[in-house]
N, C-alpha and C. Protein backbone atom coordinates (compact mmCIF):
# COMPACT_ATOMS: atom_id res chain seq x y z
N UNK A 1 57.14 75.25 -43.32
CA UNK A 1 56.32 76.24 -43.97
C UNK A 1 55.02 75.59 -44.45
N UNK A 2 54.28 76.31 -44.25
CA UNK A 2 52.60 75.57 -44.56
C UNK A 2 52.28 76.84 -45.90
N UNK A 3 51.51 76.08 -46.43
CA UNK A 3 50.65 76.93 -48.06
C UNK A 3 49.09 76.67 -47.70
N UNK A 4 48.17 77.58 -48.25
CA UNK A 4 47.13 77.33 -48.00
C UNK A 4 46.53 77.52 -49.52
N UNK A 5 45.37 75.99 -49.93
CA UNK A 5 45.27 76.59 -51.73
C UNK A 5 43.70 75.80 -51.37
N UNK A 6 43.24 76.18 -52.47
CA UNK A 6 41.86 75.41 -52.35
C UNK A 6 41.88 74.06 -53.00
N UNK A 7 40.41 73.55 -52.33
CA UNK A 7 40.38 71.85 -52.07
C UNK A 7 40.50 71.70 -53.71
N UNK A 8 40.68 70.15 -53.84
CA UNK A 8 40.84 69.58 -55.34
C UNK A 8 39.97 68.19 -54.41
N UNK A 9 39.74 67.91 -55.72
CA UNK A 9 38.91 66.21 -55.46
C UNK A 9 39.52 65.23 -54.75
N UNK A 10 40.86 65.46 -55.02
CA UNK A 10 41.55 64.40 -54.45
C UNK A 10 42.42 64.51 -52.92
N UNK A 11 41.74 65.60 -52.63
CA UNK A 11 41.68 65.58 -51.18
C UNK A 11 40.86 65.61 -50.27
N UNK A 12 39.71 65.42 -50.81
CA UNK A 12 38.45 64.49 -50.02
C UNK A 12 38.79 63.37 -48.94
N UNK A 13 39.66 62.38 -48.90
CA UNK A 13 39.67 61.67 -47.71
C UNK A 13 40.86 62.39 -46.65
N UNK A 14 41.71 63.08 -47.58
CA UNK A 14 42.13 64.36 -45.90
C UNK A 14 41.15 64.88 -45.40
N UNK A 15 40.17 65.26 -46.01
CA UNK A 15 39.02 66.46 -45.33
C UNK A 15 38.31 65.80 -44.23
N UNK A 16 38.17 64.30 -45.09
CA UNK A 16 37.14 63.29 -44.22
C UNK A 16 37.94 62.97 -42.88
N UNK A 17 38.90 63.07 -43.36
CA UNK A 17 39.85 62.19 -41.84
C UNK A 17 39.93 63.63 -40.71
N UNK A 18 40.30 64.79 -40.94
CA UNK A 18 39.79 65.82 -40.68
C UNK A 18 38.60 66.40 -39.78
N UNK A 19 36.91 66.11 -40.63
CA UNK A 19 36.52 66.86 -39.69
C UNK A 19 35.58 65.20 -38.94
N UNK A 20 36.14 63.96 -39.08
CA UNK A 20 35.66 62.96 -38.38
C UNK A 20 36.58 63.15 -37.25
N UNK A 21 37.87 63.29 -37.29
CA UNK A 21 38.34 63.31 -36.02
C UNK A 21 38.10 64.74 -35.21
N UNK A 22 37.70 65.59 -35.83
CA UNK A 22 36.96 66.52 -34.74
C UNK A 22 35.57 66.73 -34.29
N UNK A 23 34.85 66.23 -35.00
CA UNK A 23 33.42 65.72 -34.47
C UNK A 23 33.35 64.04 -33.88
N UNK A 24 34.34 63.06 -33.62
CA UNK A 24 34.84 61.99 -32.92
C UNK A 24 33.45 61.57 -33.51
N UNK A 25 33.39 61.01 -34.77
CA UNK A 25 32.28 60.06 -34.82
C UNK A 25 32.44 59.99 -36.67
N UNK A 26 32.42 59.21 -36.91
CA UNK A 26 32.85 58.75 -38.44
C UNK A 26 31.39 58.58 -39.11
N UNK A 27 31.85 59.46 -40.15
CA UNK A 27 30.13 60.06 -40.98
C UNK A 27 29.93 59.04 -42.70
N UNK A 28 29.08 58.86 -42.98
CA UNK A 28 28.81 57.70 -43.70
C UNK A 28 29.38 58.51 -45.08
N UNK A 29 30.60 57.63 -45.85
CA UNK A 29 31.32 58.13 -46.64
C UNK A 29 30.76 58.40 -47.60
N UNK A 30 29.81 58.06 -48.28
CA UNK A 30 28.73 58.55 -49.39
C UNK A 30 28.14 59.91 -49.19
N UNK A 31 27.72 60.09 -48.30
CA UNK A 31 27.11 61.03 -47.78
C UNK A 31 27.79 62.19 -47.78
N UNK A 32 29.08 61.77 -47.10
CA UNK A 32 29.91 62.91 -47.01
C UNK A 32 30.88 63.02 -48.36
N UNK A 33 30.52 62.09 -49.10
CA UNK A 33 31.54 62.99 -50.63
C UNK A 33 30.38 63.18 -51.52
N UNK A 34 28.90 63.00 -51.45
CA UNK A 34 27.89 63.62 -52.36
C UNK A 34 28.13 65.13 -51.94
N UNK A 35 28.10 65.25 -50.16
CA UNK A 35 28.13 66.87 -50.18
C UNK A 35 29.36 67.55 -50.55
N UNK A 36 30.24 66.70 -49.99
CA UNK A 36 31.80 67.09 -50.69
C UNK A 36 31.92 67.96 -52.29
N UNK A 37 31.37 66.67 -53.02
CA UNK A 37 31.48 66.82 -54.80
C UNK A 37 30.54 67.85 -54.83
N UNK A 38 28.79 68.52 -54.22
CA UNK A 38 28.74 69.36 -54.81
C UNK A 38 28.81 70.53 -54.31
N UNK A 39 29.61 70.50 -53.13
CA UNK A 39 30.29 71.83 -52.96
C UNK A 39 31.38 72.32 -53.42
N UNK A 40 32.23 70.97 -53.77
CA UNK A 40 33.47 71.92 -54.19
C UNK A 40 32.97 72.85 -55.91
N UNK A 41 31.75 72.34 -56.31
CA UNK A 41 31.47 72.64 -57.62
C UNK A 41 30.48 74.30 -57.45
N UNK A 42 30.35 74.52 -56.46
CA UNK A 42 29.42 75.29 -55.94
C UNK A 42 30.13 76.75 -55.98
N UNK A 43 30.06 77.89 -56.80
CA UNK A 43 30.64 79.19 -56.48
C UNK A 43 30.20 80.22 -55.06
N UNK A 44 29.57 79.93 -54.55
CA UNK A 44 29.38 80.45 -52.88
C UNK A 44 29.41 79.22 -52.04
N UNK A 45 30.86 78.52 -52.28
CA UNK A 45 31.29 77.29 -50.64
C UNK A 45 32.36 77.17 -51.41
N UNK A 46 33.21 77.87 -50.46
CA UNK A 46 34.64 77.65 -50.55
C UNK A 46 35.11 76.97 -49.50
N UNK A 47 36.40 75.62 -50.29
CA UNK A 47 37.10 74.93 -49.34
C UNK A 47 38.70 75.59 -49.77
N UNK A 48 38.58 75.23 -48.23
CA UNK A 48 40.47 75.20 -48.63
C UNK A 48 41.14 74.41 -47.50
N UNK A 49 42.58 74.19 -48.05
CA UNK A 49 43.26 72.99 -47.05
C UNK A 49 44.39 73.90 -46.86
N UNK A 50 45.14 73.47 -45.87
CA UNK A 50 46.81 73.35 -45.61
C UNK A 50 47.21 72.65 -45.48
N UNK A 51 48.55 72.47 -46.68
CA UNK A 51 49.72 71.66 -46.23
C UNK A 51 50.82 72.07 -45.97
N UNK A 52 51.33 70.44 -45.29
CA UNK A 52 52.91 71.44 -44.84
C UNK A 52 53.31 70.09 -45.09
N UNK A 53 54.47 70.13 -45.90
CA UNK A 53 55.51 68.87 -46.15
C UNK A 53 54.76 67.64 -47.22
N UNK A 54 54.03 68.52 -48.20
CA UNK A 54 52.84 67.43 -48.80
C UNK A 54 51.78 66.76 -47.96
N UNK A 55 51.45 67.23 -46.88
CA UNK A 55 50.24 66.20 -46.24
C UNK A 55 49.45 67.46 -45.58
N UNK A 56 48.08 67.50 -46.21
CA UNK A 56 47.00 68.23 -45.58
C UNK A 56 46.92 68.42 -43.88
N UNK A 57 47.28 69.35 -42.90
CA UNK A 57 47.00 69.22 -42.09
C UNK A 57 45.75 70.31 -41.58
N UNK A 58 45.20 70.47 -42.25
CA UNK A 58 44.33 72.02 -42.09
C UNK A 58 43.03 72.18 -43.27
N UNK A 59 41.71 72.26 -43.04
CA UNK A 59 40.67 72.43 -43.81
C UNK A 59 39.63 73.63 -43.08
N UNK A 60 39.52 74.45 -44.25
CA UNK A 60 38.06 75.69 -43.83
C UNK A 60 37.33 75.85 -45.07
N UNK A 61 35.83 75.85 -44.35
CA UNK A 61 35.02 76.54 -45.61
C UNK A 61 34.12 77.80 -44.98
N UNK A 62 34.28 78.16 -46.39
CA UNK A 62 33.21 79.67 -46.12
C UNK A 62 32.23 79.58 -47.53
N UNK A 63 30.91 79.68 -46.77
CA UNK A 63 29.99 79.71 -47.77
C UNK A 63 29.48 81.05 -47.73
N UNK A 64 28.98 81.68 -48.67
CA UNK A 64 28.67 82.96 -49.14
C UNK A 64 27.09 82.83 -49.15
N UNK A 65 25.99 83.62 -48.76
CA UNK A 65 25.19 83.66 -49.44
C UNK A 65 24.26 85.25 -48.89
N UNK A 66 23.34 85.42 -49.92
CA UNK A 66 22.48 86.64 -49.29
C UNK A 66 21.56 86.26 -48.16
N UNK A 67 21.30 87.08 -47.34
CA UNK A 67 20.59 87.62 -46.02
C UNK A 67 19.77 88.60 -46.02
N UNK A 68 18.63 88.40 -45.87
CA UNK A 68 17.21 89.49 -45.53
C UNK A 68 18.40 90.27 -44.35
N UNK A 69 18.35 89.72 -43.13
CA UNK A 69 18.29 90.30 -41.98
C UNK A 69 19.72 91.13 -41.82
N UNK A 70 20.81 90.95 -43.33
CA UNK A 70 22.08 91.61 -43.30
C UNK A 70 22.20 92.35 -44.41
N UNK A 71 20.67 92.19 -44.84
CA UNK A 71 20.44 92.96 -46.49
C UNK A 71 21.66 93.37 -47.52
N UNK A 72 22.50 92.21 -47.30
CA UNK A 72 23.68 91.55 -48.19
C UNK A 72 23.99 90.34 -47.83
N UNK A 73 25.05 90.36 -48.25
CA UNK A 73 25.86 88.64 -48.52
C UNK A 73 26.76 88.53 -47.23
N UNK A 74 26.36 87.51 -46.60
CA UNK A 74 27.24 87.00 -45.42
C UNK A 74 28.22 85.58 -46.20
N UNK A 75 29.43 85.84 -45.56
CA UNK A 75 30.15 84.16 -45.09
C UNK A 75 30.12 83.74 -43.62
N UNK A 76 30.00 82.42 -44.19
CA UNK A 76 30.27 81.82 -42.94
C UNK A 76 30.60 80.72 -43.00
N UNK A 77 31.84 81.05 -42.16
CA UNK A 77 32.51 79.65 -41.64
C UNK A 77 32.10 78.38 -40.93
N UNK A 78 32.09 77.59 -42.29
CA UNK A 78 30.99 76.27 -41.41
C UNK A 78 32.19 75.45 -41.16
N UNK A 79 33.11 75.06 -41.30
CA UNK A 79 34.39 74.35 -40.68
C UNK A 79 35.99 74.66 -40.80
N UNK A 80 36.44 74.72 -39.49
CA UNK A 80 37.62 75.14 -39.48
C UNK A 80 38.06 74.16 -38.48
N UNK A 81 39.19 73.92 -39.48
CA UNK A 81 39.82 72.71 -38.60
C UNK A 81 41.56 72.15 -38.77
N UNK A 82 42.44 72.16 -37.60
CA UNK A 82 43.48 72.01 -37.52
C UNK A 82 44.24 71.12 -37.37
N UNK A 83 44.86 69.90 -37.78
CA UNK A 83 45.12 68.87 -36.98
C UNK A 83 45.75 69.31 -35.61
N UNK A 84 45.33 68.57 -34.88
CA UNK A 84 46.02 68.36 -33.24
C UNK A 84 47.32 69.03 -33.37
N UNK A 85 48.04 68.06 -34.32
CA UNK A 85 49.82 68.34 -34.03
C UNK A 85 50.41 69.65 -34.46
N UNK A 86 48.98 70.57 -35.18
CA UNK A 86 49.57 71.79 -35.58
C UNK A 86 49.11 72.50 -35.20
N UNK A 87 48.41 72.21 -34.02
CA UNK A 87 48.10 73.62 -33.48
C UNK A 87 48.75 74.43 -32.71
N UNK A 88 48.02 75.74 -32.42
CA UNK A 88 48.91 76.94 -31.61
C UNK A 88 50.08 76.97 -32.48
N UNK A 89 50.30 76.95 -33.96
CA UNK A 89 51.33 77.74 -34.53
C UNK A 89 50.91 78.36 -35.57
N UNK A 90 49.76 79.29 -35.39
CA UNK A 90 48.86 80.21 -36.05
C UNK A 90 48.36 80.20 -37.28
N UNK A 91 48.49 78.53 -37.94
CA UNK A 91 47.78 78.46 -39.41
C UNK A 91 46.25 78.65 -39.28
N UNK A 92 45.62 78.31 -37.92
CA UNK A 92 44.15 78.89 -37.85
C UNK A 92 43.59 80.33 -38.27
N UNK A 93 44.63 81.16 -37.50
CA UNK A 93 44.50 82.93 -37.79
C UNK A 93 44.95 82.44 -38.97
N UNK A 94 46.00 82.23 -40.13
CA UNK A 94 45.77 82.09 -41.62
C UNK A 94 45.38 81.57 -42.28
N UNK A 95 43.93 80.63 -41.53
CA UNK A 95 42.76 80.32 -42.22
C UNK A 95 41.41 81.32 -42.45
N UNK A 96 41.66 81.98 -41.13
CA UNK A 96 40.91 82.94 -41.24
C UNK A 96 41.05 84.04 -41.91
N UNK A 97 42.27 84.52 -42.07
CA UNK A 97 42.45 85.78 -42.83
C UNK A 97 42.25 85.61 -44.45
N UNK A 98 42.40 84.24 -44.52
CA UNK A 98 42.38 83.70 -46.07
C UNK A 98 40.94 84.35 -46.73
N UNK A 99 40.14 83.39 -45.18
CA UNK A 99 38.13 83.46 -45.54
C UNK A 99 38.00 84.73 -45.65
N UNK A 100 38.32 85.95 -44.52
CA UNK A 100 38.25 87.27 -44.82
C UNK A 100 38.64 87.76 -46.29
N UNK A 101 39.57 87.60 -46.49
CA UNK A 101 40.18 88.62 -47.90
C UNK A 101 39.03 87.57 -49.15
N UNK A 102 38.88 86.60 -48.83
CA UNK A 102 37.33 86.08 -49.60
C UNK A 102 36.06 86.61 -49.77
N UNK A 103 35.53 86.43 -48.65
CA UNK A 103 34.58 87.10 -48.26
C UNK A 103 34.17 88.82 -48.53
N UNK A 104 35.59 89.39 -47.93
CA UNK A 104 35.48 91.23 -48.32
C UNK A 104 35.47 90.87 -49.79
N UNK A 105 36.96 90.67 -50.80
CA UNK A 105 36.60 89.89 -52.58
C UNK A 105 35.05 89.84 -52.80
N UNK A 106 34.35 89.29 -52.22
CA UNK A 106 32.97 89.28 -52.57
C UNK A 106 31.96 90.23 -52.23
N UNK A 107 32.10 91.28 -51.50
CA UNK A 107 31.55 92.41 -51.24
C UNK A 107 30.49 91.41 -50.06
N UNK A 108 30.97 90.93 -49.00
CA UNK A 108 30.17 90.67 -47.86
C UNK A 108 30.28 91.80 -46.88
N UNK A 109 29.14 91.70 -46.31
CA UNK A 109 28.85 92.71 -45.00
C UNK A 109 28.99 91.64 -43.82
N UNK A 110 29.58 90.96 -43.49
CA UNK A 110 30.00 90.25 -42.46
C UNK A 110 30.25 89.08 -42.44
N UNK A 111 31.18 88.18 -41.39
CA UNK A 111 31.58 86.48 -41.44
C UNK A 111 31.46 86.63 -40.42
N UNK A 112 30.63 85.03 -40.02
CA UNK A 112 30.25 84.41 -39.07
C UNK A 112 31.15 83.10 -38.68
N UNK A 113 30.82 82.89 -37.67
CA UNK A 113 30.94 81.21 -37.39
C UNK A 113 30.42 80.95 -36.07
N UNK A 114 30.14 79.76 -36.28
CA UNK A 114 29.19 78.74 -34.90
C UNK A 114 30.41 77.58 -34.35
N UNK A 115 29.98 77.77 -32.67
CA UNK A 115 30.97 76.49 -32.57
C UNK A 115 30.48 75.96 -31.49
N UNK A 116 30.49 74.58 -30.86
CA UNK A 116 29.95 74.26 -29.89
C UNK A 116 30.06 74.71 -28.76
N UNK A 117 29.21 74.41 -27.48
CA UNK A 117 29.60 75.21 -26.51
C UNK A 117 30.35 74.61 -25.76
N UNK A 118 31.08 73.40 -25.65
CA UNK A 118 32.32 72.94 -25.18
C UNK A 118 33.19 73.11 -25.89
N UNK A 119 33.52 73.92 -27.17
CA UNK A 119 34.63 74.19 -27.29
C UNK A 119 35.50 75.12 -26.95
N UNK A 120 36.12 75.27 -26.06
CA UNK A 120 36.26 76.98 -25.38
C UNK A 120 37.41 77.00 -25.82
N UNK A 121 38.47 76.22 -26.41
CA UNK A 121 39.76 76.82 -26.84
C UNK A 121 39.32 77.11 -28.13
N UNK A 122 38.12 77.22 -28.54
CA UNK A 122 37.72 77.71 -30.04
C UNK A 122 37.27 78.88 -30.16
N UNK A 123 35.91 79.33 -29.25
CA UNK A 123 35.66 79.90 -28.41
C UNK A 123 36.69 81.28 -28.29
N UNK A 124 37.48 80.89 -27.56
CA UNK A 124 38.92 81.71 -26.99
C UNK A 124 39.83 82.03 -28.06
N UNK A 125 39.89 81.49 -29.50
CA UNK A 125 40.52 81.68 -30.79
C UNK A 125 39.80 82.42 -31.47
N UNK A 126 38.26 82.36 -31.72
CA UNK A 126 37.71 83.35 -32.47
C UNK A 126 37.52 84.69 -32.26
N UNK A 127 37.26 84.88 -30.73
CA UNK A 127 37.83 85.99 -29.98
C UNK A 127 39.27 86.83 -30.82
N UNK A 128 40.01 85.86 -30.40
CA UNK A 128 41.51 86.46 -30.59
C UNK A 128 41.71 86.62 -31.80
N UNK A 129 40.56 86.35 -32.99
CA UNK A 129 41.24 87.06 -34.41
C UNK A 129 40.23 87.51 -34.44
N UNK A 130 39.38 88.16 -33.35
CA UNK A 130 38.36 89.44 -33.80
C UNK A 130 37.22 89.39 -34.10
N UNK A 131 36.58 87.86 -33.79
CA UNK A 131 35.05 87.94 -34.00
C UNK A 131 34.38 88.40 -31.94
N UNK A 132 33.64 88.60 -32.74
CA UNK A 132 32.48 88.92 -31.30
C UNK A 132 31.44 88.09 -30.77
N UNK A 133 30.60 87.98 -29.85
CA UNK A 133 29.92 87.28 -29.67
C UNK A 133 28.95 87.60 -29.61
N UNK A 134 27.99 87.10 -30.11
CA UNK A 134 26.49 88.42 -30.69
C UNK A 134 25.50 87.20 -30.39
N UNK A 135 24.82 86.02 -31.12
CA UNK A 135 23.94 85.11 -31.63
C UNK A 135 24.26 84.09 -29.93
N UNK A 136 23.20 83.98 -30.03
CA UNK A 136 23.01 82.06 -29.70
C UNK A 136 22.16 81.33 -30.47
N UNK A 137 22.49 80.32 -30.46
CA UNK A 137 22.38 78.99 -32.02
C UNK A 137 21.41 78.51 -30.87
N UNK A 138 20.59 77.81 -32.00
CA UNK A 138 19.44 77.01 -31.30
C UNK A 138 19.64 76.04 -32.54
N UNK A 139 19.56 74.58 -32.32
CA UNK A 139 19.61 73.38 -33.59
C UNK A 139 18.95 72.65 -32.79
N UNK A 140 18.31 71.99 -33.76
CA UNK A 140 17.58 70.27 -33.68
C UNK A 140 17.48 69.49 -34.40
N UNK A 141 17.53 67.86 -33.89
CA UNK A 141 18.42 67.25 -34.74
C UNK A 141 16.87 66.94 -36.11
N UNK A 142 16.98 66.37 -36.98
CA UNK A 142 15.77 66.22 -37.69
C UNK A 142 16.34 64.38 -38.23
């Protein structure tokens, strides 16, 4: 059985181990617990983890904020992430439904998320809990 609760401080190096092994490139640890510490302090960026058996295997955030172009408050899912060994046993769809009943809680007019374009079993998951495909992302690196 897996629980899903929001992040605490002291699960910062699950998160880290987390979304380094899904972006395969290890991010400079300062860096990543300055943004860590002031998001978890932040009331529009929500984290949350899953565990199952005491050990984090699961992290998502949804940040909230207003939009000219949605003339309300969007979330969006800036990371969702599963360990390997738990996937395809649907704690993703109850990461997402989590961010939803968040997000609606906050009177948003819509949730987003971006994902690379090699990820197609991600791709093929966001689909399947009901997002659409509307945007193409344009980024550069700075």
């Amino acid at each position: 059985m897996v629980s899903i609760r929001l992040v605490e401080e002291s699960d910062e190096t699950s998160v880290y181990e987390l979304v380094t092994a899904l972006m395969a490139v290890a991010l400079d640890r300062k860096s990543f617990h300055d943004v860590f510490a002031l998001n978890i302090r932040d009331d529009n960026v929500l984290y949350y983890v899953v565990e199952r058996d005491g050990r984090v295997i699961g992290f998502a955030s949804l940040h909230i904020e207003p939009q000219l172009h949605h003339a309300g408050l969007v979330g969006e899912i800036q990371e969702l992430i599963v360990h390997e060994t738990a996937r395809d046993k649907g704690i993703g769809a109850q990461l997402v439904s989590r961010l939803e009943l968040e997000a609606e809680k906050r009177r948003c007019v819509s949730i987003e998320v971006t994902t690379k374009n090699f990820r197609v079993d991600a791709q093929r998951f966001y689909e399947q809990v009901g997002f659409k495909r509307t945007h193409v992302n344009f980024t550069k690196k700075l």
